[in-house]
N, C-alpha and C. Protein backbone atom coordinates (compact mmCIF):
# COMPACT_ATOMS: atom_id res chain seq x y z
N UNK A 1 12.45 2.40 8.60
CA UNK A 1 12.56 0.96 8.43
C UNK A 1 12.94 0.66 6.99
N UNK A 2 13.78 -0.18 6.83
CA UNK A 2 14.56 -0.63 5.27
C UNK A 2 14.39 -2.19 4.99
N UNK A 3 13.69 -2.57 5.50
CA UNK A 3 13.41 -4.05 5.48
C UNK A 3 13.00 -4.60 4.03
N UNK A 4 13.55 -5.32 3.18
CA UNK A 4 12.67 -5.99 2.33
C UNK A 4 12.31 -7.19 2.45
N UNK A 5 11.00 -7.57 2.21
CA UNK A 5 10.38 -8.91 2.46
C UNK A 5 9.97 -9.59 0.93
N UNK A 6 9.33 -10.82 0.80
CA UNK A 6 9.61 -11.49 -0.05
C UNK A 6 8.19 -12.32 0.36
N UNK A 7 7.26 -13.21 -0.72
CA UNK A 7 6.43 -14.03 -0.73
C UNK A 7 6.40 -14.98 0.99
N UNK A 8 7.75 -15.05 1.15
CA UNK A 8 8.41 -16.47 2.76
C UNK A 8 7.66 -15.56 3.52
N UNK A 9 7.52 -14.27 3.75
CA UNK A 9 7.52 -13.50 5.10
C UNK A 9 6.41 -13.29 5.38
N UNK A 10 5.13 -13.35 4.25
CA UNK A 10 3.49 -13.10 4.75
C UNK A 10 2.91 -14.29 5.56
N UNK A 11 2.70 -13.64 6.52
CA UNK A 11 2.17 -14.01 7.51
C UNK A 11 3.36 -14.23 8.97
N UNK A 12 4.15 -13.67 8.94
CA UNK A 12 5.54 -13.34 10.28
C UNK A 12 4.90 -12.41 11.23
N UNK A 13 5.06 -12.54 11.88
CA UNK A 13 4.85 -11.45 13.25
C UNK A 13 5.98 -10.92 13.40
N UNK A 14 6.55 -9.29 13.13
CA UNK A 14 7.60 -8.65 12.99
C UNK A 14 7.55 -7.35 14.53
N UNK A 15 8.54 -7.20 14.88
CA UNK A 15 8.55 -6.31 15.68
C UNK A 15 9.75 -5.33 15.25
N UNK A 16 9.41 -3.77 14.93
CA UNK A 16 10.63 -2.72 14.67
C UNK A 16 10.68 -1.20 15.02
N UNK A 17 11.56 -0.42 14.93
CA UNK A 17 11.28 0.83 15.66
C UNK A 17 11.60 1.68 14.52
N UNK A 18 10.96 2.85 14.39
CA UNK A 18 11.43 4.03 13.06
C UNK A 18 11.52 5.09 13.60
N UNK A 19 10.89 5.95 12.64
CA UNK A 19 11.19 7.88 13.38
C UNK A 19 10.01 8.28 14.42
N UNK A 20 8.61 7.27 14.01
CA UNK A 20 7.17 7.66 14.55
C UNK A 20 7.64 6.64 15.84
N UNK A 21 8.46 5.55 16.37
CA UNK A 21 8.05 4.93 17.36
C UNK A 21 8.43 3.60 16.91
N UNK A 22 7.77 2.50 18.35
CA UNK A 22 7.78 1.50 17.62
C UNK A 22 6.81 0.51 17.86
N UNK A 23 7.01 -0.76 17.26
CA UNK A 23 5.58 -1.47 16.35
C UNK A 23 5.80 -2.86 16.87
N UNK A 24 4.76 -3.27 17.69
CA UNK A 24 4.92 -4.69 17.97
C UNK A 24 3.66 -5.61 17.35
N UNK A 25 3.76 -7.07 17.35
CA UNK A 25 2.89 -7.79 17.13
C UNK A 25 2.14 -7.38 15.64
N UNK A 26 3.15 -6.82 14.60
CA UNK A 26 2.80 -6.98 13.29
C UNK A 26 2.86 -7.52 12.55
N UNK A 27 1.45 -7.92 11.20
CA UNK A 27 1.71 -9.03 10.63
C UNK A 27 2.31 -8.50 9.43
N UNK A 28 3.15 -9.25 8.59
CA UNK A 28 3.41 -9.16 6.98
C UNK A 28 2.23 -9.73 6.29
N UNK A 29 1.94 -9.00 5.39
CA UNK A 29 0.82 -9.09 4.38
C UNK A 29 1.49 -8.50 3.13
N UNK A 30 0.75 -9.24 2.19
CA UNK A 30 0.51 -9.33 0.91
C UNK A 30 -0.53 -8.60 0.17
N UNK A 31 -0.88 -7.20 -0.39
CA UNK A 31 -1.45 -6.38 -1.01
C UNK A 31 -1.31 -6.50 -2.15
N UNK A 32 -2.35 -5.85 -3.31
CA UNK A 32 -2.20 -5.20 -4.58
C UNK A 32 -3.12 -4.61 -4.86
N UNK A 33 -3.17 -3.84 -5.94
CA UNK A 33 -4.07 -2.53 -6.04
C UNK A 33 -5.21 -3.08 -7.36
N UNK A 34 -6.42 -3.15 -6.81
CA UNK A 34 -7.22 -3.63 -7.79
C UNK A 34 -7.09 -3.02 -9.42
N UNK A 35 -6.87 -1.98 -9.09
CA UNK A 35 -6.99 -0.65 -10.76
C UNK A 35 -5.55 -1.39 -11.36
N UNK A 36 -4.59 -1.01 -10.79
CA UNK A 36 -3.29 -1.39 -11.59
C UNK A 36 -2.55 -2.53 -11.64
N UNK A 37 -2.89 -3.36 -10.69
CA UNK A 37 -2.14 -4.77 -10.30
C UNK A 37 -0.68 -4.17 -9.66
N UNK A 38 -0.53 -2.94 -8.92
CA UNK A 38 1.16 -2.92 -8.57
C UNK A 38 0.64 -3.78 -7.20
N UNK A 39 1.45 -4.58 -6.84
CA UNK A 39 1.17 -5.29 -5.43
C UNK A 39 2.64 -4.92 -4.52
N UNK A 40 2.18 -4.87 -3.35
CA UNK A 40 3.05 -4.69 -2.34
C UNK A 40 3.07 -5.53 -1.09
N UNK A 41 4.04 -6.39 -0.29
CA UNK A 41 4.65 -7.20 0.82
C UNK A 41 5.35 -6.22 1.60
N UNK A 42 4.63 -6.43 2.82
CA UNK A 42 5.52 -5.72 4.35
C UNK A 42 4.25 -5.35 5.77
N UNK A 43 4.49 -4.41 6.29
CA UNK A 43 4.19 -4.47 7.44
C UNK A 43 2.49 -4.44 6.78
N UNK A 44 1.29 -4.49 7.96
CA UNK A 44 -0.14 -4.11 7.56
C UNK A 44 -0.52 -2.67 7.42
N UNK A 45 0.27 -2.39 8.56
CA UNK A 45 -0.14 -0.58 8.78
C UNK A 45 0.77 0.19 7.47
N UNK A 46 1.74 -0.74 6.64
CA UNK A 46 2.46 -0.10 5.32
C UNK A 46 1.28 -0.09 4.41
N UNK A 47 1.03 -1.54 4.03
CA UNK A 47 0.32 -1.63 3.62
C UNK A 47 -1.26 -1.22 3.23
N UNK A 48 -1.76 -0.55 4.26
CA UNK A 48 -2.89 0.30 4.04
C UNK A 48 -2.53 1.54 3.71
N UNK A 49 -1.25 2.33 4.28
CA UNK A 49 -1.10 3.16 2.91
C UNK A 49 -1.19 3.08 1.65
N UNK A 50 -0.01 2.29 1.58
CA UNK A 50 -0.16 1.96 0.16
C UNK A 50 -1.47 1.59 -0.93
N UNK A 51 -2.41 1.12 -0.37
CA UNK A 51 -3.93 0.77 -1.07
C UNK A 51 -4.41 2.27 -0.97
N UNK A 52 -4.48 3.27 0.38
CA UNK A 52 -5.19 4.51 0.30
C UNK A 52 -4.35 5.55 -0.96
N UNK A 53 -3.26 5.32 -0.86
CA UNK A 53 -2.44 5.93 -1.94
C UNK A 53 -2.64 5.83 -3.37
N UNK A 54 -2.66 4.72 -3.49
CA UNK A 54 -2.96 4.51 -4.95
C UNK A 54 -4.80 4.73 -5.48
N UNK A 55 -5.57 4.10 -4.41
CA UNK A 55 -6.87 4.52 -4.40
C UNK A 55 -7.35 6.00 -4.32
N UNK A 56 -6.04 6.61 -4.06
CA UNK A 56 -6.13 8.36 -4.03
C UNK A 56 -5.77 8.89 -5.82
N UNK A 57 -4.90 8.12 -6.12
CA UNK A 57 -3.88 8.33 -7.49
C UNK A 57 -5.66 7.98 -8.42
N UNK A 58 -5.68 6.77 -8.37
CA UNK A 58 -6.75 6.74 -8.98
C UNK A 58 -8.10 7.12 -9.59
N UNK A 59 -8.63 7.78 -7.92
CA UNK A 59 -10.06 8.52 -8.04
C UNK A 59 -9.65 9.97 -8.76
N UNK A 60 -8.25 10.60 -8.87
CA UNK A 60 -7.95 11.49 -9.46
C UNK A 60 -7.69 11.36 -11.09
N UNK A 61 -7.20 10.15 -11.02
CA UNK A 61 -7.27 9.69 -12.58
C UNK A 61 -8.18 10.00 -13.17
N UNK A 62 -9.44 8.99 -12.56
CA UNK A 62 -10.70 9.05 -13.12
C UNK A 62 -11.64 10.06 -13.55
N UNK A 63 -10.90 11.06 -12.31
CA UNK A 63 -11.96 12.27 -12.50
C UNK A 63 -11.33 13.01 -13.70
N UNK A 64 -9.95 13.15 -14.05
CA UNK A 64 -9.36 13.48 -15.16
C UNK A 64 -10.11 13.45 -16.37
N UNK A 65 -10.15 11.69 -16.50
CA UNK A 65 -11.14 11.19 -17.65
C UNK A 65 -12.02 12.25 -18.17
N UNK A 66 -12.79 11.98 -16.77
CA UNK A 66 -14.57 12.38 -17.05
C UNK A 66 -14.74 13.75 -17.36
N UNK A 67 -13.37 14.29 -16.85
CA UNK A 67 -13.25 16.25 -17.27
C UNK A 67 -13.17 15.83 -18.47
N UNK A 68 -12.21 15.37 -19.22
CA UNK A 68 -12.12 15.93 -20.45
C UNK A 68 -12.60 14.86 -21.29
N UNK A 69 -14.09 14.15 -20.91
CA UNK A 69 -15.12 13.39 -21.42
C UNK A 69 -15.73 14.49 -22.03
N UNK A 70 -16.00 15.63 -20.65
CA UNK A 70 -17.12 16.52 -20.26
C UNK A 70 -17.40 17.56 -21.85
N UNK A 71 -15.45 17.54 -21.77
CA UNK A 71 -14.97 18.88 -22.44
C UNK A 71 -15.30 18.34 -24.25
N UNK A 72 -14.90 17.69 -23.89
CA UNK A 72 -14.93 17.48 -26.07
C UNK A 72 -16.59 17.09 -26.23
């Protein structure tokens, strides 16, 4: 799917097909990532990647930190 959406489109009920299948009765939503502010518009089921993704990027960040808190 290559769709870009825009602020107009949250809240559309979209229907589309990709490589996994296809997707009816989805809403457009409006996300952003509490830690960084990147925000993201498009499907819901995109969209919860995108939050587990970055919430993945993150907890690895953090633990970075605290290693080399540990270390010095």
């Amino acid at each position: 799917m290559s769709m870009k959406y825009s602020l107009d489109d949250i809240g559309t009920i979209v229907e589309y097909e990709d490589e996994n299948g296809c997707v009816w009765n989805e809403k457009i939503v409006a996300v952003w990532c509490q830690v960084c502010s990147a925000e993201y518009i498009g499907p819901i089921n995109e969209a919860g990647g995108f939050l587990a993704r970055h919430g993945f990027f993150h907890d690895w960040e953090f633990k970075q930190e605290v290693n080399e808190e540990m270390v010095a």
